[in-house]
C-alpha atoms as a PDB file:
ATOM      1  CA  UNK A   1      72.368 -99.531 -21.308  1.00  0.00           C
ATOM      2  CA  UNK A   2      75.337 -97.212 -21.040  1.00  0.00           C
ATOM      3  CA  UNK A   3      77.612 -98.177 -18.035  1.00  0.00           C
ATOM      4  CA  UNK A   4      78.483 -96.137 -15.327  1.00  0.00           C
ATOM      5  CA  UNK A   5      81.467 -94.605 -15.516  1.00  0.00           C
ATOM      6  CA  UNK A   6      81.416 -91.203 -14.235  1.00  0.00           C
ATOM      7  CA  UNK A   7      84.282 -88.309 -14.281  1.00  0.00           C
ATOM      8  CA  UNK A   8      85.215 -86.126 -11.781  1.00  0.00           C
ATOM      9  CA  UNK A   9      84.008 -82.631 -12.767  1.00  0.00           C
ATOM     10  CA  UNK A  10      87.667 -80.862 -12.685  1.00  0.00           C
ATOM     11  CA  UNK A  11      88.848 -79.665  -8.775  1.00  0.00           C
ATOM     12  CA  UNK A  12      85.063 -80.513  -7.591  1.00  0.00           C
ATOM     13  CA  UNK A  13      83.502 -83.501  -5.818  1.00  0.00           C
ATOM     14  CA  UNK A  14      81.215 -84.023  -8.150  1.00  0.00           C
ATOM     15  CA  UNK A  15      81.151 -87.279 -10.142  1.00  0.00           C
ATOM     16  CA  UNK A  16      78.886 -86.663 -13.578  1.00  0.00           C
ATOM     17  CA  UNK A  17      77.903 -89.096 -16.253  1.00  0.00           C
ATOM     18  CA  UNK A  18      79.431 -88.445 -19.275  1.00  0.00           C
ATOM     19  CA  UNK A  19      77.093 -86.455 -21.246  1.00  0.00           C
ATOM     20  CA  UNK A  20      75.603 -83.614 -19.841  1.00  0.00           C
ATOM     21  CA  UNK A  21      71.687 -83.569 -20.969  1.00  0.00           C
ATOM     22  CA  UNK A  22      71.450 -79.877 -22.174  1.00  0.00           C
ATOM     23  CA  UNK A  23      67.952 -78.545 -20.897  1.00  0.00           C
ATOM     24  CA  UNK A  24      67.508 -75.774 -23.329  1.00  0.00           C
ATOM     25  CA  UNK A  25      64.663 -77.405 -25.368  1.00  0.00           C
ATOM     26  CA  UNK A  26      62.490 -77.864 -21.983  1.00  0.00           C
ATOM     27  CA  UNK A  27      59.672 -75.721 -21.896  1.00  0.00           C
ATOM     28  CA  UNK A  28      60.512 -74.770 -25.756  1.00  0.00           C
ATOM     29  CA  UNK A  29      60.498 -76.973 -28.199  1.00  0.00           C
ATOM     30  CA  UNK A  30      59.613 -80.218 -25.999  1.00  0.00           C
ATOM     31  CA  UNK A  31      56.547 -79.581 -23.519  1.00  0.00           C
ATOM     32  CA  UNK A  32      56.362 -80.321 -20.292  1.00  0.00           C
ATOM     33  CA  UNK A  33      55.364 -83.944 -20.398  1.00  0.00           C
ATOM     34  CA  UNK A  34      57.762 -84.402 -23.374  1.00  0.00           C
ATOM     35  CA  UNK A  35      60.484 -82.930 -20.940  1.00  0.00           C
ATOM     36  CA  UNK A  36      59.705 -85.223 -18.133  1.00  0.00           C
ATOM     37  CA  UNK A  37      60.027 -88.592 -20.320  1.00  0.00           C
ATOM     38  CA  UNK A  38      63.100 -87.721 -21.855  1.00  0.00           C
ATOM     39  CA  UNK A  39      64.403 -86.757 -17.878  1.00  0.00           C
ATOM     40  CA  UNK A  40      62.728 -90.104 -16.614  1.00  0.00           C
ATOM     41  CA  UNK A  41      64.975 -92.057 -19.631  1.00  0.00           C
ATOM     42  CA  UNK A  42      68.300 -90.120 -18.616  1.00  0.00           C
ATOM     43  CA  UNK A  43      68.391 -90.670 -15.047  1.00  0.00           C
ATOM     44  CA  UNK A  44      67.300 -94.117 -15.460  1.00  0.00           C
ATOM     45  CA  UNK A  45      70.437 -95.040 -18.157  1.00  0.00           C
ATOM     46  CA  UNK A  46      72.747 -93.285 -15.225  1.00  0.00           C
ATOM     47  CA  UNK A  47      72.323 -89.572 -15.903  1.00  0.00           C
ATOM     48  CA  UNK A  48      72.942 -87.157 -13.493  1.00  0.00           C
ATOM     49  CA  UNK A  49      74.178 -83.893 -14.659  1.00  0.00           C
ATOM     50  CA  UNK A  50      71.433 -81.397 -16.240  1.00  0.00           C
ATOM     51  CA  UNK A  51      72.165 -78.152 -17.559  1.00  0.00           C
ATOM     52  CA  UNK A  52      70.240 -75.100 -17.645  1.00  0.00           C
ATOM     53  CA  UNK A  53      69.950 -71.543 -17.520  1.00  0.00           C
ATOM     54  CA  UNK A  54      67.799 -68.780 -16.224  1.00  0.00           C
ATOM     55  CA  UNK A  55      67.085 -67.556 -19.649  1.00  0.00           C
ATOM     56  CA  UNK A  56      65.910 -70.528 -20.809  1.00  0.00           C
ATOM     57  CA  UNK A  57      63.509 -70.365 -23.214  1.00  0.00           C
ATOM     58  CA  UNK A  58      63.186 -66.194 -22.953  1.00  0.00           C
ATOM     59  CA  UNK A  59      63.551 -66.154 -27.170  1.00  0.00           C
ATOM     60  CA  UNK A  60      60.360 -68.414 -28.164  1.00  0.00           C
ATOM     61  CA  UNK A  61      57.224 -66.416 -28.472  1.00  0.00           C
ATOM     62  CA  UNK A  62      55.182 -66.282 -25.039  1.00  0.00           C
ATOM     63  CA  UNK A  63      58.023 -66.933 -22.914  1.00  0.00           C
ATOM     64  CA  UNK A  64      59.650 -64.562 -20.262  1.00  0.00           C
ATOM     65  CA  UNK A  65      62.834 -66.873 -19.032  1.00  0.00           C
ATOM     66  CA  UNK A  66      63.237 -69.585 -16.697  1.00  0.00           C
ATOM     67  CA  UNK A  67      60.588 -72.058 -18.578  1.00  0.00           C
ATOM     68  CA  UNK A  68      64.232 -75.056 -18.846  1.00  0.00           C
ATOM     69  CA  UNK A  69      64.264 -74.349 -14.777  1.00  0.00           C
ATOM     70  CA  UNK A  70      60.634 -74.538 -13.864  1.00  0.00           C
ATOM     71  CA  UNK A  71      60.141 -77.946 -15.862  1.00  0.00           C
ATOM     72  CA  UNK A  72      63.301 -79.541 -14.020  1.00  0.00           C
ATOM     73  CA  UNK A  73      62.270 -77.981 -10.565  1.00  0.00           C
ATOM     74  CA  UNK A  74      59.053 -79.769 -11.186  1.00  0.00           C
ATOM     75  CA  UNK A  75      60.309 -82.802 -12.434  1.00  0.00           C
ATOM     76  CA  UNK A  76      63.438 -82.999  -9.135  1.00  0.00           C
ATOM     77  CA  UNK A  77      60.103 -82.647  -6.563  1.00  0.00           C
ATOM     78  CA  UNK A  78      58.230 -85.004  -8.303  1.00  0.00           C
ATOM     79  CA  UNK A  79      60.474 -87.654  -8.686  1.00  0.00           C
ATOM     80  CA  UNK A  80      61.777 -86.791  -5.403  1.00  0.00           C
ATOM     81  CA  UNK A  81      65.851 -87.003  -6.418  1.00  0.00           C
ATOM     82  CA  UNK A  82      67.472 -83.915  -5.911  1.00  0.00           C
ATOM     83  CA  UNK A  83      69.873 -85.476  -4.009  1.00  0.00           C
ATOM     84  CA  UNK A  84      71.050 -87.823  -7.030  1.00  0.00           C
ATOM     85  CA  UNK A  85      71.041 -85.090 -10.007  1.00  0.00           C
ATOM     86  CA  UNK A  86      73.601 -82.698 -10.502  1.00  0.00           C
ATOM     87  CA  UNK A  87      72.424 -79.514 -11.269  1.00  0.00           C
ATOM     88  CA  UNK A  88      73.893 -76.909 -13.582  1.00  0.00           C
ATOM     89  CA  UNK A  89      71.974 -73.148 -13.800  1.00  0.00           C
ATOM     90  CA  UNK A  90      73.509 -69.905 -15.675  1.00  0.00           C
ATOM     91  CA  UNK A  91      73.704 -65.949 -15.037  1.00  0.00           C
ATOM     92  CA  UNK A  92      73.227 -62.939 -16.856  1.00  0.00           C
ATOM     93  CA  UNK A  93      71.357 -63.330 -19.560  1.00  0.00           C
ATOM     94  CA  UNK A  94      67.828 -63.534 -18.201  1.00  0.00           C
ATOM     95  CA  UNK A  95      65.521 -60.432 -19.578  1.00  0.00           C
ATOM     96  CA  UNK A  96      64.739 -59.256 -15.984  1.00  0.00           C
ATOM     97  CA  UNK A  97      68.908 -60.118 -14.592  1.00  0.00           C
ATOM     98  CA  UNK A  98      70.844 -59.228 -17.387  1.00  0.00           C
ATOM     99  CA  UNK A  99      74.800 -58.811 -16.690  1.00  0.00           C
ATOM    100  CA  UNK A 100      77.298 -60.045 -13.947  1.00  0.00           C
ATOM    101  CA  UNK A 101      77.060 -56.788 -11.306  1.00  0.00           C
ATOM    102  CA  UNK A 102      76.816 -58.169  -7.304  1.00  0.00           C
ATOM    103  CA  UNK A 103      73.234 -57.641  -6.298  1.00  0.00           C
ATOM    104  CA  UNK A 104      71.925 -58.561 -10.237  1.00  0.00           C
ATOM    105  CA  UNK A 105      73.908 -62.144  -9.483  1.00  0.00           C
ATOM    106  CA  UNK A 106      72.401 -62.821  -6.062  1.00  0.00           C
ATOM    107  CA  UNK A 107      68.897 -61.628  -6.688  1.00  0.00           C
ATOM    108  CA  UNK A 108      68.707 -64.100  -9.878  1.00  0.00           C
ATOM    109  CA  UNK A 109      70.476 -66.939  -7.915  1.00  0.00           C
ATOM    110  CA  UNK A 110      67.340 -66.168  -5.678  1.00  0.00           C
ATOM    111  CA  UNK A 111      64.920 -66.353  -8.440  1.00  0.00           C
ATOM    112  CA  UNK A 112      66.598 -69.524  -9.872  1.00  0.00           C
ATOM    113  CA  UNK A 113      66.342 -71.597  -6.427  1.00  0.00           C
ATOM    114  CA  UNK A 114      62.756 -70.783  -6.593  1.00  0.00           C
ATOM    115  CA  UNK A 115      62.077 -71.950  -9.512  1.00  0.00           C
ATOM    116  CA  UNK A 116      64.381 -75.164  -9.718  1.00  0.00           C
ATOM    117  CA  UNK A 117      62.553 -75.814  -6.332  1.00  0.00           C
ATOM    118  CA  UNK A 118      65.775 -76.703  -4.187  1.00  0.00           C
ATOM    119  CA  UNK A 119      67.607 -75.194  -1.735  1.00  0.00           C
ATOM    120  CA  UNK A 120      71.008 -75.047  -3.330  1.00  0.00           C
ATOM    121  CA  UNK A 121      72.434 -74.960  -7.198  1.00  0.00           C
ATOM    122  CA  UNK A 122      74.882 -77.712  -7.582  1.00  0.00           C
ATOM    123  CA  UNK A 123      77.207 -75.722 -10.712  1.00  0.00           C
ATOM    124  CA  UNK A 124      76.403 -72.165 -11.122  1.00  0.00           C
ATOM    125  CA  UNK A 125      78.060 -70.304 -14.501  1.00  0.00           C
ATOM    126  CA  UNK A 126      78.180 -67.332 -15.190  1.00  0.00           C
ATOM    127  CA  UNK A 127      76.677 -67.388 -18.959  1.00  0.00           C
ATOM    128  CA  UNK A 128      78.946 -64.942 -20.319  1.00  0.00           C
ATOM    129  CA  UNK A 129      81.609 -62.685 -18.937  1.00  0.00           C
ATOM    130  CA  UNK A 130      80.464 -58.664 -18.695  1.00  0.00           C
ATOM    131  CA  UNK A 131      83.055 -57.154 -18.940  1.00  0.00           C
ATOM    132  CA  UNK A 132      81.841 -54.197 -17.654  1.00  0.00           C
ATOM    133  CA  UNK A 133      81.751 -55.725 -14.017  1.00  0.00           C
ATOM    134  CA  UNK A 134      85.636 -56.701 -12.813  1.00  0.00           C
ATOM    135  CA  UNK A 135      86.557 -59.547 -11.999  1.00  0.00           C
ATOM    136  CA  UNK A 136      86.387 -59.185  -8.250  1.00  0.00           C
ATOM    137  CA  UNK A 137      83.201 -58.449  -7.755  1.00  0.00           C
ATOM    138  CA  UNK A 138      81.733 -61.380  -9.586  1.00  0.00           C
ATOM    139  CA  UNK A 139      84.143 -63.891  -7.989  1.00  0.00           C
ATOM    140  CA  UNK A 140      83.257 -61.952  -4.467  1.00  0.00           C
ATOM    141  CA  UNK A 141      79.504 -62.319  -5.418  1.00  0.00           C
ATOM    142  CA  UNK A 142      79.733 -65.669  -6.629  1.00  0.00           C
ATOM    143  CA  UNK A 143      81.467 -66.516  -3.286  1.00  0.00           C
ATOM    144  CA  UNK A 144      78.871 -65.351  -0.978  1.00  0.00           C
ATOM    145  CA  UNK A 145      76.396 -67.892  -2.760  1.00  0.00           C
ATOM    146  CA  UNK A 146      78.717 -70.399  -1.851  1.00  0.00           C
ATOM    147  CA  UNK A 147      79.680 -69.529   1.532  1.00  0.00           C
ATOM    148  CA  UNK A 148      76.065 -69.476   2.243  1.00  0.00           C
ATOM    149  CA  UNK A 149      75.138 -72.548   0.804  1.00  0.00           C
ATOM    150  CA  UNK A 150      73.399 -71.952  -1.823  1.00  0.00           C
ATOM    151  CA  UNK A 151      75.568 -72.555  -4.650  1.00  0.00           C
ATOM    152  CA  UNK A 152      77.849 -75.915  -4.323  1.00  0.00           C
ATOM    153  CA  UNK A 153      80.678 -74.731  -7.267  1.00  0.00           C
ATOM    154  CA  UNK A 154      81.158 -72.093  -9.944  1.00  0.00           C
ATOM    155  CA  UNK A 155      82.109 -72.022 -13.409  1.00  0.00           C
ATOM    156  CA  UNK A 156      81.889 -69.655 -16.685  1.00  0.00           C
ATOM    157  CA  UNK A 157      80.826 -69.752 -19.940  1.00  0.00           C
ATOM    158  CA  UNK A 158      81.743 -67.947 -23.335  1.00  0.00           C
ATOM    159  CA  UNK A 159      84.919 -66.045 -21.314  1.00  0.00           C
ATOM    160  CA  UNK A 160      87.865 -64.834 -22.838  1.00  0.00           C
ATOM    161  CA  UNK A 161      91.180 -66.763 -22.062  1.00  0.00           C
ATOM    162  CA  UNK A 162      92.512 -63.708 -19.878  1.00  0.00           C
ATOM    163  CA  UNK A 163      89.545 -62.986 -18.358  1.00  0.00           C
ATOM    164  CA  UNK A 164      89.562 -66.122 -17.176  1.00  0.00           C
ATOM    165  CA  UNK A 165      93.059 -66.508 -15.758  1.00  0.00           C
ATOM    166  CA  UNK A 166      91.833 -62.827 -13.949  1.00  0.00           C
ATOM    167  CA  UNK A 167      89.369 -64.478 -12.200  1.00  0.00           C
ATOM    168  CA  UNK A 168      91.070 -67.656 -11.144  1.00  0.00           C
ATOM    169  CA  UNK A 169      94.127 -65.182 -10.169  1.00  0.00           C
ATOM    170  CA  UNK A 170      92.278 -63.462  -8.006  1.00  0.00           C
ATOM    171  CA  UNK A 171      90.147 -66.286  -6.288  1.00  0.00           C
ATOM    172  CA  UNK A 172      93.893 -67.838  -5.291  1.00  0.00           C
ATOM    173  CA  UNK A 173      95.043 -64.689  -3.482  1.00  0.00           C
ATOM    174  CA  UNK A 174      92.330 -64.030  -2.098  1.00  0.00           C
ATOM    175  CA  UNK A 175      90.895 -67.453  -0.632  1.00  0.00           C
ATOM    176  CA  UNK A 176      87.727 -67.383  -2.489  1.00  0.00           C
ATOM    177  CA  UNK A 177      85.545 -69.894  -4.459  1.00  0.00           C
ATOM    178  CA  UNK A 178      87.496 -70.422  -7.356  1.00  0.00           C
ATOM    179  CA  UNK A 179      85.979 -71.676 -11.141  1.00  0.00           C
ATOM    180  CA  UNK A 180      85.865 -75.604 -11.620  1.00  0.00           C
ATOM    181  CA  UNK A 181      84.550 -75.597 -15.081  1.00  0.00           C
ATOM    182  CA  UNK A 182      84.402 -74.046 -18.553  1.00  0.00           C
ATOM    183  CA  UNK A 183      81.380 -74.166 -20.874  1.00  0.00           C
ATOM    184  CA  UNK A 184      82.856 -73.449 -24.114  1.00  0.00           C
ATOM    185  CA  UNK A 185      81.140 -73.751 -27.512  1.00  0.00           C
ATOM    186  CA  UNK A 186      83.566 -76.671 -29.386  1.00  0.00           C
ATOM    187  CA  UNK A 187      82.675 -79.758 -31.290  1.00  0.00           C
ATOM    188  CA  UNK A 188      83.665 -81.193 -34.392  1.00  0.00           C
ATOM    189  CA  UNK A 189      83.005 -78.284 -36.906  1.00  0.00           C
ATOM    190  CA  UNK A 190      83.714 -75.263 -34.050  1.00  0.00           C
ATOM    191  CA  UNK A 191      87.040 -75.956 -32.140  1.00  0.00           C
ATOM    192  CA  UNK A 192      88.844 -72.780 -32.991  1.00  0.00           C
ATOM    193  CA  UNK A 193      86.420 -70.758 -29.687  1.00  0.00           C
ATOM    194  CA  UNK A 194      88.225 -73.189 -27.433  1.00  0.00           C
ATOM    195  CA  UNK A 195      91.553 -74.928 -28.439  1.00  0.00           C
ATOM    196  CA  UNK A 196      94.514 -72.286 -27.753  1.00  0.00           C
ATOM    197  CA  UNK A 197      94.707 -69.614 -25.279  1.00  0.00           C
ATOM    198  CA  UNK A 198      91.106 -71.115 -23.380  1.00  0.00           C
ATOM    199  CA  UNK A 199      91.575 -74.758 -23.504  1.00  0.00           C
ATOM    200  CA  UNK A 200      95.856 -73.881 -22.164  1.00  0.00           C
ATOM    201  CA  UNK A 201      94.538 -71.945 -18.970  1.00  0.00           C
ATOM    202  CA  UNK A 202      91.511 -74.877 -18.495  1.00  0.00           C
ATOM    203  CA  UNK A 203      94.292 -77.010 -18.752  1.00  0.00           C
ATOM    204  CA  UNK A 204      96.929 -75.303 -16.685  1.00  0.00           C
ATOM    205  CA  UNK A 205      94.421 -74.498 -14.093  1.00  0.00           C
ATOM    206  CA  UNK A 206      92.460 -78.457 -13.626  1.00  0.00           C
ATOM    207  CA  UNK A 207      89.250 -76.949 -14.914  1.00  0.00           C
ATOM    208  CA  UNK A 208      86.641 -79.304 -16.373  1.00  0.00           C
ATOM    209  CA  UNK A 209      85.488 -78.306 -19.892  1.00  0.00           C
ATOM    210  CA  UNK A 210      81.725 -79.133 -20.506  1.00  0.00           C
ATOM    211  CA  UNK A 211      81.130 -77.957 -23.989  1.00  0.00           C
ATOM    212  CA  UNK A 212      77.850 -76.797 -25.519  1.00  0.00           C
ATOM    213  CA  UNK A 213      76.538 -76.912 -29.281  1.00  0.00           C
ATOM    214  CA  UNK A 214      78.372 -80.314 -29.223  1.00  0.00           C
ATOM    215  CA  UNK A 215      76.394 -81.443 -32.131  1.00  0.00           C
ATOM    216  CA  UNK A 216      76.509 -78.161 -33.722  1.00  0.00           C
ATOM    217  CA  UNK A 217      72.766 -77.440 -33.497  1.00  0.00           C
ATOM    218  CA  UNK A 218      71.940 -80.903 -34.589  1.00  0.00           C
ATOM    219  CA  UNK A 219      74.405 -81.021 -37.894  1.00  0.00           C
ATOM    220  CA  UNK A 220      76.259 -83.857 -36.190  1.00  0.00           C
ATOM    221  CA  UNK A 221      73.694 -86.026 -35.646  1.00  0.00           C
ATOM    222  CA  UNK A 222      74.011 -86.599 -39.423  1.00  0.00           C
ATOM    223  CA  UNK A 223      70.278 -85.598 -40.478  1.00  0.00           C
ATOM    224  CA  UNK A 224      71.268 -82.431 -42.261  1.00  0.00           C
ATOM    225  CA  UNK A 225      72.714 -83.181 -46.004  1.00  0.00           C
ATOM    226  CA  UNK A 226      72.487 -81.664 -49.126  1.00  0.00           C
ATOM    227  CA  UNK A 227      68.438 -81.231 -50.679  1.00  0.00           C
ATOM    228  CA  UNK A 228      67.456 -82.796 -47.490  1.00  0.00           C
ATOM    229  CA  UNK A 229      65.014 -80.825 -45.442  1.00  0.00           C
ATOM    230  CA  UNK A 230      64.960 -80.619 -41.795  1.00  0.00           C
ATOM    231  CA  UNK A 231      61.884 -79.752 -39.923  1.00  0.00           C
ATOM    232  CA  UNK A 232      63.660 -78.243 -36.648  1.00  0.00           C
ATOM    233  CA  UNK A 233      63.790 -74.812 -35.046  1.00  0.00           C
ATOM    234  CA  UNK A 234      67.900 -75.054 -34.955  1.00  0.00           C
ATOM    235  CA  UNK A 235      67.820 -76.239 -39.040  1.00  0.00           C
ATOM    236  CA  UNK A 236      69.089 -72.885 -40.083  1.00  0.00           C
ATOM    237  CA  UNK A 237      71.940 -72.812 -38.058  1.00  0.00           C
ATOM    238  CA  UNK A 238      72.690 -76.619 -38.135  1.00  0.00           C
ATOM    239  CA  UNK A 239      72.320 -76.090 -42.281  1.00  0.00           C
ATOM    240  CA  UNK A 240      74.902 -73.580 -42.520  1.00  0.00           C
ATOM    241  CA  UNK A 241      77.756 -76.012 -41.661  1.00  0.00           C
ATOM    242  CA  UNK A 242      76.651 -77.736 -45.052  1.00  0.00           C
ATOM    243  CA  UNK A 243      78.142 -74.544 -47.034  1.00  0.00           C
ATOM    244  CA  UNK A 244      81.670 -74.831 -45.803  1.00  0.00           C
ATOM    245  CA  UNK A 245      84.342 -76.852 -46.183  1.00  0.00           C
ATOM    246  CA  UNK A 246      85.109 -78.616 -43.361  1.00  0.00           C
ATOM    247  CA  UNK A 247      81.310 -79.514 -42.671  1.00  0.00           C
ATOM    248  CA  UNK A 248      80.637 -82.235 -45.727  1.00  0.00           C
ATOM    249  CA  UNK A 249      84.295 -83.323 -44.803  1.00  0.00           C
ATOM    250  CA  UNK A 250      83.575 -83.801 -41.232  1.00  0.00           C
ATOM    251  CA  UNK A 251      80.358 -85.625 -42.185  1.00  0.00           C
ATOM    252  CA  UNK A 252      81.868 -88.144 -44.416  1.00  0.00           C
ATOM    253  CA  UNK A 253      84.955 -88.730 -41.648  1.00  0.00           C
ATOM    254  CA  UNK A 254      81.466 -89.519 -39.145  1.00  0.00           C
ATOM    255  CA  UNK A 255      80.356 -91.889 -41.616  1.00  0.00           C
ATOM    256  CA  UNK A 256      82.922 -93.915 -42.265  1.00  0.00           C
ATOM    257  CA  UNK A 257      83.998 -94.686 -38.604  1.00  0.00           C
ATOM    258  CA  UNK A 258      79.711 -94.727 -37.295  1.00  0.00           C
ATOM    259  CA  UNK A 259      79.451 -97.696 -39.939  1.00  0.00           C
ATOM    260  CA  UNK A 260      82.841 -99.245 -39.406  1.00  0.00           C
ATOM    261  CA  UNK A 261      81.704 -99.107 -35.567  1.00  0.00           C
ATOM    262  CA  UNK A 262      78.462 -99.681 -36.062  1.00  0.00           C
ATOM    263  CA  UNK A 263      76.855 -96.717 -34.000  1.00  0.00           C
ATOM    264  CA  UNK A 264      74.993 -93.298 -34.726  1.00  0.00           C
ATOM    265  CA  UNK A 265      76.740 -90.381 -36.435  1.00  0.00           C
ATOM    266  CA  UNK A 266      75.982 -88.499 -33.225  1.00  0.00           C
ATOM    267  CA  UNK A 267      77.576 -90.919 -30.740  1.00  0.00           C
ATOM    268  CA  UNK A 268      80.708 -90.838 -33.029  1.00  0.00           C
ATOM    269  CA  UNK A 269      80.951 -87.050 -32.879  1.00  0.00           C
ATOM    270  CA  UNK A 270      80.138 -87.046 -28.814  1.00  0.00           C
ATOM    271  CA  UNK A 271      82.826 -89.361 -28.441  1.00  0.00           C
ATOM    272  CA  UNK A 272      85.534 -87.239 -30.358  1.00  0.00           C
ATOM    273  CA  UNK A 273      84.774 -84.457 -28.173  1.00  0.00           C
ATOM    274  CA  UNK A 274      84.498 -86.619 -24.408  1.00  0.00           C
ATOM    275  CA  UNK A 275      88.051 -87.676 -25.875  1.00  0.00           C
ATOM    276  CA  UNK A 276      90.054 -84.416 -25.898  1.00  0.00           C
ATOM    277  CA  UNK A 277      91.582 -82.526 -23.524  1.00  0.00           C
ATOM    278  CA  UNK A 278      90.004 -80.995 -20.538  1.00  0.00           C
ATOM    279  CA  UNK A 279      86.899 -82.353 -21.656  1.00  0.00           C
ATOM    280  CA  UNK A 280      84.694 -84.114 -19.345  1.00  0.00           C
ATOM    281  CA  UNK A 281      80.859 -84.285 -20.369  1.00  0.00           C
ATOM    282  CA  UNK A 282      79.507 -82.379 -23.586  1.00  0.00           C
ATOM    283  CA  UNK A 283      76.492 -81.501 -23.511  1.00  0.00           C
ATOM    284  CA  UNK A 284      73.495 -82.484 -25.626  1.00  0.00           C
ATOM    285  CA  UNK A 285      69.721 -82.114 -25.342  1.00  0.00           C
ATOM    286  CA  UNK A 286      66.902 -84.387 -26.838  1.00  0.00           C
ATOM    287  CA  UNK A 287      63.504 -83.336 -27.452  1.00  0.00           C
ATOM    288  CA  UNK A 288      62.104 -87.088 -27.345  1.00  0.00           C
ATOM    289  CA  UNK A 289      62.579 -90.109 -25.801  1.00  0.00           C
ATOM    290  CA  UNK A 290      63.987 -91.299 -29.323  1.00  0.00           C
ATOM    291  CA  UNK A 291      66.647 -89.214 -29.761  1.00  0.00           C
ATOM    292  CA  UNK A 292      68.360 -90.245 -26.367  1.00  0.00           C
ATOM    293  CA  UNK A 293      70.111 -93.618 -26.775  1.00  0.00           C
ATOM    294  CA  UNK A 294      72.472 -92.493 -29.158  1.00  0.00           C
ATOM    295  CA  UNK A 295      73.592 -89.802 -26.883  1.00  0.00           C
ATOM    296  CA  UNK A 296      73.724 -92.036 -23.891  1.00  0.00           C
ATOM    297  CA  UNK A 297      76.010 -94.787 -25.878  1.00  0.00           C
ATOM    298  CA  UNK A 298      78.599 -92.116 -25.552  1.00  0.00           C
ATOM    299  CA  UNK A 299      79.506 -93.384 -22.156  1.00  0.00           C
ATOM    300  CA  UNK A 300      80.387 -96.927 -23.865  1.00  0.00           C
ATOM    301  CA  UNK A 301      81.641 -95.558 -27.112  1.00  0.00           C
ATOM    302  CA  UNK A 302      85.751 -95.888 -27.072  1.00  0.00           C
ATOM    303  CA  UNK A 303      87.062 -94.707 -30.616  1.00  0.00           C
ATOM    304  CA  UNK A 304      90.534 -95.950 -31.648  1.00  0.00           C
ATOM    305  CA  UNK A 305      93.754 -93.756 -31.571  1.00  0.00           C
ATOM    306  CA  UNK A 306      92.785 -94.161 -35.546  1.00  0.00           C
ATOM    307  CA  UNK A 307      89.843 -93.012 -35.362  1.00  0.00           C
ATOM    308  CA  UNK A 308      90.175 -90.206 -33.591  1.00  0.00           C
ATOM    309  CA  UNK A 309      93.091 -89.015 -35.677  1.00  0.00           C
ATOM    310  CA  UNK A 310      90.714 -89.550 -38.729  1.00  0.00           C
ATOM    311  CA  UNK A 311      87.829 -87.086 -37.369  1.00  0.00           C
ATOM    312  CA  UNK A 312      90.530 -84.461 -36.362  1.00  0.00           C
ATOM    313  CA  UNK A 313      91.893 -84.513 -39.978  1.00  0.00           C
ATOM    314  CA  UNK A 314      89.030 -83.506 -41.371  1.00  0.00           C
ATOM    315  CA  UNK A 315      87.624 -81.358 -38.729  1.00  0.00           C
ATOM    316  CA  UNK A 316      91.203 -79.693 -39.020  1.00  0.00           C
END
């Protein structure tokens, strides 16, 4: 069982396992009891940090957004342990709240506290910036939520580098809730989204980076190689990284150092990323019970200076 060393989630209070357990497959791909199991097996290895979004699963057939929160709203009353979970919801991109204006932010906090079943969102992100909205009036917005209690800390997602500075710019001179994480897309085989410009103002600024598509849609788990066929929804996407370059090179780097080290291709690439800069919990999600440990071992998995320098290389 993974021990239980937790990080501090950047300028926050809140201590979080490190690997986030990515809820976008609940209410999706893995059904309701399937989501509950693979919950139950988290927070009982030490997990506490689910992520979510409103929009969650609104692009499967049948489903209208908000299916990821239900399931975990469900599973919190049941089990009865709000208290020990962190919770992490998104903005903007849910079919009936789309973009960041005031009232669309409230009204879908609103409709996310209903369904999560809880009185308060532990992390709230904004999913991704709209631009058409400035700055102040989603960090004003976002601010009310916490000021009211409803919202414990804020953070963003898929935001440009000066966008983001904006925003913590003007939460310092005005006095207002200010960002404590960054949900970036970066991993092995995708690190030029975040390293520069984003990951220099994370860093500047003590935010907490808490990257998604940390196993690339599943191509870093090491099931995806040439003439071998994957039955998964994310196969096409995970695939592509099989027609560039850097994707077989990356592969055989995971390889060599998950049989050296004797652990999963997946653990190997989770701890690369938990290693770098800014980064405190990636985030992963498992659609069985199976598929867990090898995220989980990521809290126990240390890689050598060596080894790390190896998987840069050829992720370079």
């Amino acid at each position: 069982m993974p021990s239980l060393t937790l990080r501090t989630l950047g300028s926050s209070d809140f201590e979080v396992f490190p690997l986030a357990l990515g809820g976008n497959v609940f209410g999706w791909t893995a059904d309701r009891a399937q989501s509950f199991a693979v919950l139950d097996a988290y927070a009982a290895a030490g997990g506490n940090f689910v992520d979510t979004a409103d929009t969650y699963s609104s692009w499967a057939p049948g489903n209208e957004g908000g299916e990821s929160e239900t399931v975990i709203g469900d599973w919190l009353a049941a089990r009865g342990n709000r208290a020990d979970i962190v919770v992490a919801t998104k903005v903007g991109s849910h079919p009936q709240y789309p973009g960041l204006s005031a009232a669309n932010i409230k009204a879908a906090a609103e409709a996310s506290l209903r369904r999560l079943r809880t009185d308060h969102i532990d992390l709230y992100y904004t999913h991704r910036d709209d631009p058409s909205v400035p700055v102040e009036e989603i960090i004003t917005a976002l601010d009310e939520l916490v000021r009211s209690g409803k919202v414990r800390a804020i953070a963003a997602s898929n935001i440009s580098a000066e966008r983001l500075q904006e925003s913590l710019d003007f939460s310092d001179r005005e006095g207002l809730a200010r960002y404590v994480a960054l949900q970036p897309h970066y991993n092995l085989v995708s690190r030029d989204t975040y390293e520069g410009p984003l990951q220099d103002v994370a860093s500047r600024s003590g935010l907490a980076a808490v990257p998604y598509w940390a196993l690339a849609s599943g191509f870093l788990t090491g099931k995806y190689r040439p003439g071998v066929e994957v039955d998964s929804a994310r196969a096409g996407a995970a695939g592509a990284h099989l027609e560039s370059e850097r994707g077989p090179r990356v592969l055989a780097a995971l390889d060599e150092v998950a049989r050296a080290r004797g652990a999963e291709v997946a653990t190997v690439a989770l701890a690369w990323l938990a290693s770098r800069p800014t980064v405190a919990a990636p985030i992963a999600s498992a659609r069985t019970v199976e598929q867990l440990p090898a995220l989980l071992r990521v809290a126990d998995l240390e890689l050598t200076d060596e080894e790390l320098a190896r998987l840069t290389r050829a992720s370079a």
